[in-house]
C-alpha atoms as a PDB file:
ATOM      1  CA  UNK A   1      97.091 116.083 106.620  1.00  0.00           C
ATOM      2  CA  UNK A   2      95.062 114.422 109.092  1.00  0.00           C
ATOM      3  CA  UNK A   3      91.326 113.299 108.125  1.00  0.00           C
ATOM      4  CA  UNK A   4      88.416 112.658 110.648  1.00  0.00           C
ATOM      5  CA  UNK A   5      85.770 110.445 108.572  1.00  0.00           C
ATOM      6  CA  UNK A   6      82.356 109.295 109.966  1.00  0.00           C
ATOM      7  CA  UNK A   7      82.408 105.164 110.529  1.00  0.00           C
ATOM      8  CA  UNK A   8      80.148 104.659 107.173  1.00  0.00           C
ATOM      9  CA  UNK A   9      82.897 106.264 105.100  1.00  0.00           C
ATOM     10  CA  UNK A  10      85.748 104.459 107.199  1.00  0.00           C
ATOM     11  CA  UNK A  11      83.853 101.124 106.520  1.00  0.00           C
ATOM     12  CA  UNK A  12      84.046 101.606 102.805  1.00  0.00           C
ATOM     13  CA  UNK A  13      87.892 102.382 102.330  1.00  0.00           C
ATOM     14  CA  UNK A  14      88.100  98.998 104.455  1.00  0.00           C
ATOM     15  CA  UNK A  15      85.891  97.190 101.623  1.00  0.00           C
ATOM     16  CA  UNK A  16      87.604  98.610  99.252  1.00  0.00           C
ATOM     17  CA  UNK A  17      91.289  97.657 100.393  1.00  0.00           C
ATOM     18  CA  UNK A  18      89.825  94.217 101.480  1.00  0.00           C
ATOM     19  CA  UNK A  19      88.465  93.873  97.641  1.00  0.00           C
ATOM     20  CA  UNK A  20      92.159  93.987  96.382  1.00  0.00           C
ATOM     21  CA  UNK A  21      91.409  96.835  94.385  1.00  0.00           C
ATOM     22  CA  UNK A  22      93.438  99.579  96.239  1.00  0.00           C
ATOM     23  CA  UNK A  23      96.957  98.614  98.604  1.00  0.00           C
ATOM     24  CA  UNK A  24      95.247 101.354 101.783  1.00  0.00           C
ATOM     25  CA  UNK A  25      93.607 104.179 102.513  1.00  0.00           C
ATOM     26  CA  UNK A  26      95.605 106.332 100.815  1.00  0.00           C
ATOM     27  CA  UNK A  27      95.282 105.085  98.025  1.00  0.00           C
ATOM     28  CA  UNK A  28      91.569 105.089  97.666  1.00  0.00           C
ATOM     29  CA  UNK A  29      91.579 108.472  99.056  1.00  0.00           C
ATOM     30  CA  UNK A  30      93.411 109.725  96.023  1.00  0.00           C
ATOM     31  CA  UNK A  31      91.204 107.743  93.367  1.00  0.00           C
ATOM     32  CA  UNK A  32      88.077 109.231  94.833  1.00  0.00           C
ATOM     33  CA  UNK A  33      89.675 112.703  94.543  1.00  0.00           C
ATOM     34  CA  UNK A  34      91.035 112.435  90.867  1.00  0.00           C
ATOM     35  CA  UNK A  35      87.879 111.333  90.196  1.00  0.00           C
ATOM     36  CA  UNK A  36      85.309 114.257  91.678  1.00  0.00           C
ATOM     37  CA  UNK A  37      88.058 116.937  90.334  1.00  0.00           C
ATOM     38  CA  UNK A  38      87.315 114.636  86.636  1.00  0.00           C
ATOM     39  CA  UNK A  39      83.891 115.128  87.530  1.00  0.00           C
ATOM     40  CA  UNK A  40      84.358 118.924  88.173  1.00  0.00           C
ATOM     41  CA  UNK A  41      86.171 119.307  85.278  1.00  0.00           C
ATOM     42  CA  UNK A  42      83.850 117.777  82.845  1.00  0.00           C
ATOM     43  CA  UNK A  43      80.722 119.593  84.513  1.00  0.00           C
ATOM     44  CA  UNK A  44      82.768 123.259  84.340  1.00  0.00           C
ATOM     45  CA  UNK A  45      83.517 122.344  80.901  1.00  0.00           C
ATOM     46  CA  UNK A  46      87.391 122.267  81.505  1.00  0.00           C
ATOM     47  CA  UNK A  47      88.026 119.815  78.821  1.00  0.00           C
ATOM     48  CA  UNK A  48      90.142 118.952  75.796  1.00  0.00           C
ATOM     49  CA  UNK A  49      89.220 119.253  72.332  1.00  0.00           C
ATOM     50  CA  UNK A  50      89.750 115.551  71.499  1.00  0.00           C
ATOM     51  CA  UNK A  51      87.918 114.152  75.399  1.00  0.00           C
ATOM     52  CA  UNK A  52      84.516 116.593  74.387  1.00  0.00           C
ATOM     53  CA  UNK A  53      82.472 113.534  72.742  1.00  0.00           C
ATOM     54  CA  UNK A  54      83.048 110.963  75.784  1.00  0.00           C
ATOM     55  CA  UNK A  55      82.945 113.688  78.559  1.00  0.00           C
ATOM     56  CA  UNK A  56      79.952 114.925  77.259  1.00  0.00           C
ATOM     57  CA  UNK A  57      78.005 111.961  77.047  1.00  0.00           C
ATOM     58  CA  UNK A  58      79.624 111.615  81.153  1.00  0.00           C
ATOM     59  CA  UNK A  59      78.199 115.231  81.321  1.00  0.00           C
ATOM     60  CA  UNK A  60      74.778 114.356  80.314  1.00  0.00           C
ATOM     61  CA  UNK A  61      74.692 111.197  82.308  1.00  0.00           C
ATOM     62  CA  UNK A  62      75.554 112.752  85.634  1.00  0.00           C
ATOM     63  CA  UNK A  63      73.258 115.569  84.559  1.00  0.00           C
ATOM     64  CA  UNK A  64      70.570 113.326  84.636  1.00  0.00           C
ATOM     65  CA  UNK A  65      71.521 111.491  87.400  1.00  0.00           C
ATOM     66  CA  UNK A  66      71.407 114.710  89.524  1.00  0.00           C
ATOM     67  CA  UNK A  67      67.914 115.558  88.142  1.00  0.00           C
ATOM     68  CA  UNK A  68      66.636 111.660  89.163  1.00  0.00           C
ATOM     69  CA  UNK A  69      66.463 111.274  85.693  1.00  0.00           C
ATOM     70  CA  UNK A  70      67.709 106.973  86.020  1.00  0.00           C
ATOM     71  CA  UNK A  71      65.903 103.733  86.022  1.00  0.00           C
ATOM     72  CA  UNK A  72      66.929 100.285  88.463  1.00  0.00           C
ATOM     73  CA  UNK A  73      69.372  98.657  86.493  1.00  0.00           C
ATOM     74  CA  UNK A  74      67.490  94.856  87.753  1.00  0.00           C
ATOM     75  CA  UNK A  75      64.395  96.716  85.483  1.00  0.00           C
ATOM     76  CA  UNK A  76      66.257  98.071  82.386  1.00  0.00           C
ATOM     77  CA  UNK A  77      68.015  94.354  82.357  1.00  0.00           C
ATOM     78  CA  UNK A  78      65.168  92.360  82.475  1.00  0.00           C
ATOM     79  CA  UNK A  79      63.207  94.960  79.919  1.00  0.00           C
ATOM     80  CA  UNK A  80      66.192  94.417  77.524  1.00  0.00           C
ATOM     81  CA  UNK A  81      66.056  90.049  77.828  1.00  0.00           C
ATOM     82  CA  UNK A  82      62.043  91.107  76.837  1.00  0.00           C
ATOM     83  CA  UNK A  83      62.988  93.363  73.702  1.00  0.00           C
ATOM     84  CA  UNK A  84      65.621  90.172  72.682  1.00  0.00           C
ATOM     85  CA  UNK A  85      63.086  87.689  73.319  1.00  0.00           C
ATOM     86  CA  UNK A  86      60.522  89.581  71.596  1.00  0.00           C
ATOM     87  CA  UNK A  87      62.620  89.638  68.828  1.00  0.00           C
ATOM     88  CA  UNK A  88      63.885  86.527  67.965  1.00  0.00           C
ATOM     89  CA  UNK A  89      59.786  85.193  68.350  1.00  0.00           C
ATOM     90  CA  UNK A  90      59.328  87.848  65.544  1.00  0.00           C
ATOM     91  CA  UNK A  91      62.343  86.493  63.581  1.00  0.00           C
ATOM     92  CA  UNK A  92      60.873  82.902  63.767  1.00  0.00           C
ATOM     93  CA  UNK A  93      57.432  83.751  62.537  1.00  0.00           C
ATOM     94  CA  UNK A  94      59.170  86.316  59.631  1.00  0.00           C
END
């Protein structure tokens, strides 16, 4: 099979092989399909019995990630170092 990819999508299998993570395109090609036909699979409900808890929860997620439903990860960080803060002040005045 022979694949014609735009440069922005040839650029990333290059990170990715440079990373170490994956030995060439092939490779990375395959990950990224076993994981959109996991993502398929969990979304069509094509699960087993024992995977329902986790690939729900996955289910969800993407759910709301496809509805815009997220937050910046920099902002949910830096509002959980407040919460922590916040509560070991508390703990020291208890």
């Amino acid at each position: 099979m022979n694949l014609s990819l735009p440069p922005e999508i040839e650029k990333l299998i290059e990170d990715f092989i440079r990373s170490g993570r994956y030995e060439s395109a092939e490779h990375v090609i395959t990950a990224g399909v076993v994981m959109l036909d996991q993502q398929h699979r969990i979304i069509d409900g094509d699960l087993k019995e024992s995977d329902l808890d986790i690939n729900e929860k996955i289910a969800e997620g993407l759910a709301d990630i496809a509805a815009g439903n997220v937050v910046d990860g920099d902002a949910f960080f830096d509002q959980l170092d407040r919460e922590e803060e916040e509560l070991a002040r508390n703990r020291k005045t208890a």
